[in-house]
C-alpha atoms as a PDB file:
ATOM      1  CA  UNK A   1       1.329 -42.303 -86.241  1.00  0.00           C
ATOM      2  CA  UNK A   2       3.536 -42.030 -82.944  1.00  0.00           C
ATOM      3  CA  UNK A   3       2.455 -40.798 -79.738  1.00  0.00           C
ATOM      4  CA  UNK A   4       4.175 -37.878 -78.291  1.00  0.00           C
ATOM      5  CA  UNK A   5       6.265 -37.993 -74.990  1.00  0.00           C
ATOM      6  CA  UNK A   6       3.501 -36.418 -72.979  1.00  0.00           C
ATOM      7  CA  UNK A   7       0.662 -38.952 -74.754  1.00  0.00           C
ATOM      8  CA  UNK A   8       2.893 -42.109 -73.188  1.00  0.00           C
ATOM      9  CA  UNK A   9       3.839 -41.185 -70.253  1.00  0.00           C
ATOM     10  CA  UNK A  10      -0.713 -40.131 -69.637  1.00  0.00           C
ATOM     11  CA  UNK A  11      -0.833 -43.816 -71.101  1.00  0.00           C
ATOM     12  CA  UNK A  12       1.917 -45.147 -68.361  1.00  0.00           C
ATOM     13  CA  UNK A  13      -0.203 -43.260 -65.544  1.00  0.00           C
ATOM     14  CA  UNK A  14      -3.595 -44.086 -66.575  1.00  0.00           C
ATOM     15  CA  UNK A  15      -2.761 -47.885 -67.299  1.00  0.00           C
ATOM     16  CA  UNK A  16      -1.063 -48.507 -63.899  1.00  0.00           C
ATOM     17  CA  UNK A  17      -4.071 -46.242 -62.260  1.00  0.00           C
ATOM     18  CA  UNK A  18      -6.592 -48.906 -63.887  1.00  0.00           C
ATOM     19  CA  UNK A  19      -4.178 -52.079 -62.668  1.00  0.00           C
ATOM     20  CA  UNK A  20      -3.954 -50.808 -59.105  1.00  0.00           C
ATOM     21  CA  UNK A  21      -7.877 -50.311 -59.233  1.00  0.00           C
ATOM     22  CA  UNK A  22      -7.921 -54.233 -60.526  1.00  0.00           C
ATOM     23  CA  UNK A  23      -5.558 -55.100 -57.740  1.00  0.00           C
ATOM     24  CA  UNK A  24      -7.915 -53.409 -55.274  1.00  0.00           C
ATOM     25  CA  UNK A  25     -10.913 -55.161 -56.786  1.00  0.00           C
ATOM     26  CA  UNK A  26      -9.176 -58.642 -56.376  1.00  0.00           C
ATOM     27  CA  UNK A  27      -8.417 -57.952 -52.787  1.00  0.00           C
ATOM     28  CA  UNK A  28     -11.831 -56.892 -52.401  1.00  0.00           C
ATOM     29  CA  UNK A  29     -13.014 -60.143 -54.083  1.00  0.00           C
ATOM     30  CA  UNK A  30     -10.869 -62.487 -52.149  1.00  0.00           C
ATOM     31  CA  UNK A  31     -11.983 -61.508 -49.029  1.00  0.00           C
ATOM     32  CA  UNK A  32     -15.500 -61.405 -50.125  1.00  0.00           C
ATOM     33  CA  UNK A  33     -15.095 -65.020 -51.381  1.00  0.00           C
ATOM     34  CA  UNK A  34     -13.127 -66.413 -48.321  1.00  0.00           C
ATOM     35  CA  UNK A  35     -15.863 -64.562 -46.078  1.00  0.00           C
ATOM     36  CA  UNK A  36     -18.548 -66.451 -47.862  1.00  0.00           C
ATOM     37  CA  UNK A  37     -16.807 -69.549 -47.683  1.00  0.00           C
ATOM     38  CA  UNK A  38     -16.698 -69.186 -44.107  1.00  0.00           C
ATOM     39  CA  UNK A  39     -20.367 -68.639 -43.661  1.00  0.00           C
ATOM     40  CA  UNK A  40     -21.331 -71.389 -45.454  1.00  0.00           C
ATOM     41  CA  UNK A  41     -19.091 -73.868 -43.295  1.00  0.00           C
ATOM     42  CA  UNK A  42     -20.474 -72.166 -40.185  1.00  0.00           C
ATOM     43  CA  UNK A  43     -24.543 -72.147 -41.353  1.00  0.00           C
ATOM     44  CA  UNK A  44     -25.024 -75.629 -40.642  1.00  0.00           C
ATOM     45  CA  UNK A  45     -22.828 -75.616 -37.086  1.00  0.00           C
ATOM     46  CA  UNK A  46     -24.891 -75.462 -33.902  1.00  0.00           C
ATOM     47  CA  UNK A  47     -24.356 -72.384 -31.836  1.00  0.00           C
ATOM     48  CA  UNK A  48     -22.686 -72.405 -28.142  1.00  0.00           C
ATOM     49  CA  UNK A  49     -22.739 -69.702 -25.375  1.00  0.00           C
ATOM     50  CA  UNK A  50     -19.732 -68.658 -23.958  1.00  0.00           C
ATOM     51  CA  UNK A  51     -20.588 -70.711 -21.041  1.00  0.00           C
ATOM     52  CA  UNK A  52     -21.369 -73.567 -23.308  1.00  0.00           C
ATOM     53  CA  UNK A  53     -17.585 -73.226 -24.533  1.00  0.00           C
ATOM     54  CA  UNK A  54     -15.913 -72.981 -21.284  1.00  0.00           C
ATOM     55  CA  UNK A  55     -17.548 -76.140 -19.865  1.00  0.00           C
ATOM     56  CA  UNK A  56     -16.645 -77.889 -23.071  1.00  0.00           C
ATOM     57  CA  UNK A  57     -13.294 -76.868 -22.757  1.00  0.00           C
ATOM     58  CA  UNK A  58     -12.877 -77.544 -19.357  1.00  0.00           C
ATOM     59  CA  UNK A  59     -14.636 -81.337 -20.301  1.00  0.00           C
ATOM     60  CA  UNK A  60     -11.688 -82.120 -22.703  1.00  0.00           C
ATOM     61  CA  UNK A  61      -9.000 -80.946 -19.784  1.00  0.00           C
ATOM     62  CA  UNK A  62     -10.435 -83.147 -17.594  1.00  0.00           C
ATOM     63  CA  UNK A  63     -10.629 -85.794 -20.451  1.00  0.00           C
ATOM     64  CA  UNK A  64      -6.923 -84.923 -20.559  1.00  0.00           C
ATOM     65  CA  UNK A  65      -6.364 -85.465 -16.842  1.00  0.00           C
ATOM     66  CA  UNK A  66      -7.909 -88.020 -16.242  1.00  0.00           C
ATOM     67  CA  UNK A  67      -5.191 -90.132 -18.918  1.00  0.00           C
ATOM     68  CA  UNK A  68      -2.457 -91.747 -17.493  1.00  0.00           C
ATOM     69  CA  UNK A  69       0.477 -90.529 -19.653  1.00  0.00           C
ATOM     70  CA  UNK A  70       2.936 -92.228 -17.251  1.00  0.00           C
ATOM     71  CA  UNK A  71       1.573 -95.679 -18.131  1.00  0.00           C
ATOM     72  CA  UNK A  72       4.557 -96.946 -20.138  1.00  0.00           C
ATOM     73  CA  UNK A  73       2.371 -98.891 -22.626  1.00  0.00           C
ATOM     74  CA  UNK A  74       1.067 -96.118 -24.010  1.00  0.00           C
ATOM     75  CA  UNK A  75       4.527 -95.926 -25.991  1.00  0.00           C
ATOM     76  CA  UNK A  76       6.788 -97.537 -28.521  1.00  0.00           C
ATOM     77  CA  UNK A  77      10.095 -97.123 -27.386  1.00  0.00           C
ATOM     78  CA  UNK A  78      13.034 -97.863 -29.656  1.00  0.00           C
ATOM     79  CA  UNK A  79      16.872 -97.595 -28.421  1.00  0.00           C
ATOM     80  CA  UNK A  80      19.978 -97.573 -29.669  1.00  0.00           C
ATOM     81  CA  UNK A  81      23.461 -97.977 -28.698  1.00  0.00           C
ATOM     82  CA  UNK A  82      25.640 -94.703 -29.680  1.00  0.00           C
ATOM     83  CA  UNK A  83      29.301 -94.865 -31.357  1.00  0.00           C
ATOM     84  CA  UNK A  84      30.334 -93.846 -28.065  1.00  0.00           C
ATOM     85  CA  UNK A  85      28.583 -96.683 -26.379  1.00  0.00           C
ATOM     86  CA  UNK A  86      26.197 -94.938 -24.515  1.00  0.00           C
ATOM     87  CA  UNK A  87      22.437 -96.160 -24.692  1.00  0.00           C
ATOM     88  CA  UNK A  88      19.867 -93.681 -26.571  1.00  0.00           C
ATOM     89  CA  UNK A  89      16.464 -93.291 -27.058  1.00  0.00           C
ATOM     90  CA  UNK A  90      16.446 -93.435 -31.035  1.00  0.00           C
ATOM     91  CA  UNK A  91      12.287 -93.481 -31.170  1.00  0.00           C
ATOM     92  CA  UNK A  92       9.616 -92.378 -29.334  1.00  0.00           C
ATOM     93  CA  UNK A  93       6.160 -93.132 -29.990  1.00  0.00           C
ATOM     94  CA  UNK A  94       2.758 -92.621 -28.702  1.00  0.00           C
ATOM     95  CA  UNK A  95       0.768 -95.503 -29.195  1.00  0.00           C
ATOM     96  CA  UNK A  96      -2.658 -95.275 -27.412  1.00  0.00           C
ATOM     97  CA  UNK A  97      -4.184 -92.210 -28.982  1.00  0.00           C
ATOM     98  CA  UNK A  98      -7.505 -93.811 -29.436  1.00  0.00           C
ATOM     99  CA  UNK A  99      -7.389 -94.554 -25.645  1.00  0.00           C
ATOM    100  CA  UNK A 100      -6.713 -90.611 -25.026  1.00  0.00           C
ATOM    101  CA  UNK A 101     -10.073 -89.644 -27.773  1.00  0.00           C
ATOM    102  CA  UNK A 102     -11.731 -91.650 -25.782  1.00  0.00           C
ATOM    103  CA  UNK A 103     -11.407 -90.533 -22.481  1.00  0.00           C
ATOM    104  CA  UNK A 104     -12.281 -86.917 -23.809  1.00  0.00           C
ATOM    105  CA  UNK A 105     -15.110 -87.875 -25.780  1.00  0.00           C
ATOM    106  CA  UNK A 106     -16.716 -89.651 -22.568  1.00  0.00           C
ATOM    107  CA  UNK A 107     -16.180 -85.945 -20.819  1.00  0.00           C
ATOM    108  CA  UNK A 108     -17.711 -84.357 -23.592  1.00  0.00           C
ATOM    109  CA  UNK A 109     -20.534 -86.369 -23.600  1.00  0.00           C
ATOM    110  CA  UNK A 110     -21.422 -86.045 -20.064  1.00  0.00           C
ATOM    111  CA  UNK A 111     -22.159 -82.562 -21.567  1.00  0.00           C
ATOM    112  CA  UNK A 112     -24.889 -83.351 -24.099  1.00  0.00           C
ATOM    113  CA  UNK A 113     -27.956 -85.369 -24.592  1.00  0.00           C
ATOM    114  CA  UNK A 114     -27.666 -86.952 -28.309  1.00  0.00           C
ATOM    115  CA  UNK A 115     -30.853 -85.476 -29.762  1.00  0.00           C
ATOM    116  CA  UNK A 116     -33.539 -88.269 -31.869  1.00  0.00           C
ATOM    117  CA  UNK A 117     -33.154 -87.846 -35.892  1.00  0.00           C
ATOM    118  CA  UNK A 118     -35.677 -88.688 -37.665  1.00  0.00           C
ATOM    119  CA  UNK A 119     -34.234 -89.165 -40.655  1.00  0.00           C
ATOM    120  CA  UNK A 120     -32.602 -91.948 -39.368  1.00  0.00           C
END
């Protein structure tokens, strides 16, 4: 039994019609799921004011200040003499991150008061 002209080409219309309604759905879905996912990760997160934000930003710029980038042993410095014979910096490496957290966490803190847990 074969289908007329007019019977396939309804069939073409009506099947892409139903995949651009599954396409829709998906995009729909996705975005439901990533919103969801994003809720979750935010439920247990403590809420800030806008105020709250700006003083903890401006706690990790002075955290940032208040490093002394210019102290030259807070790099790894590798050079290297070029075909040319000129002298090159070949590596450059910061070194004292954990010095840097530091300094910003001790800014931050000044902002808080570490709360009692029970559970601990």
């Amino acid at each position: 039994m074969s289908k007329t002209k007019n019977e396939l080409e309804q069939a073409i219309v009506m099947h892409e019609e139903a995949l651009e309604s599954s396409r829709n759905s998906v995009i729909v879905d996705t975005q439901d799921l990533e919103l969801a996912k994003k809720e979750l990760a935010n439920m247990n997160k403590p809420e800030l004011t806008p105020l709250q934000f700006d003083d903890l930003q401006e706690a990790i710029e002075r955290g940032i200040s208040n490093f002394d980038f210019s102290d030259e042993e807070n790099y790894d410095k590798e050079f290297e003499l070029d075909y040319d014979n000129r002298v090159t910096l070949s590596n450059f490496d910061f070194t004292n991150s954990q010095d840097l957290l530091e300094v910003i966490v001790e800014e931050v803190q000044k902002l808080f008061i570490e709360a009692e847990c029970p559970d601990e």
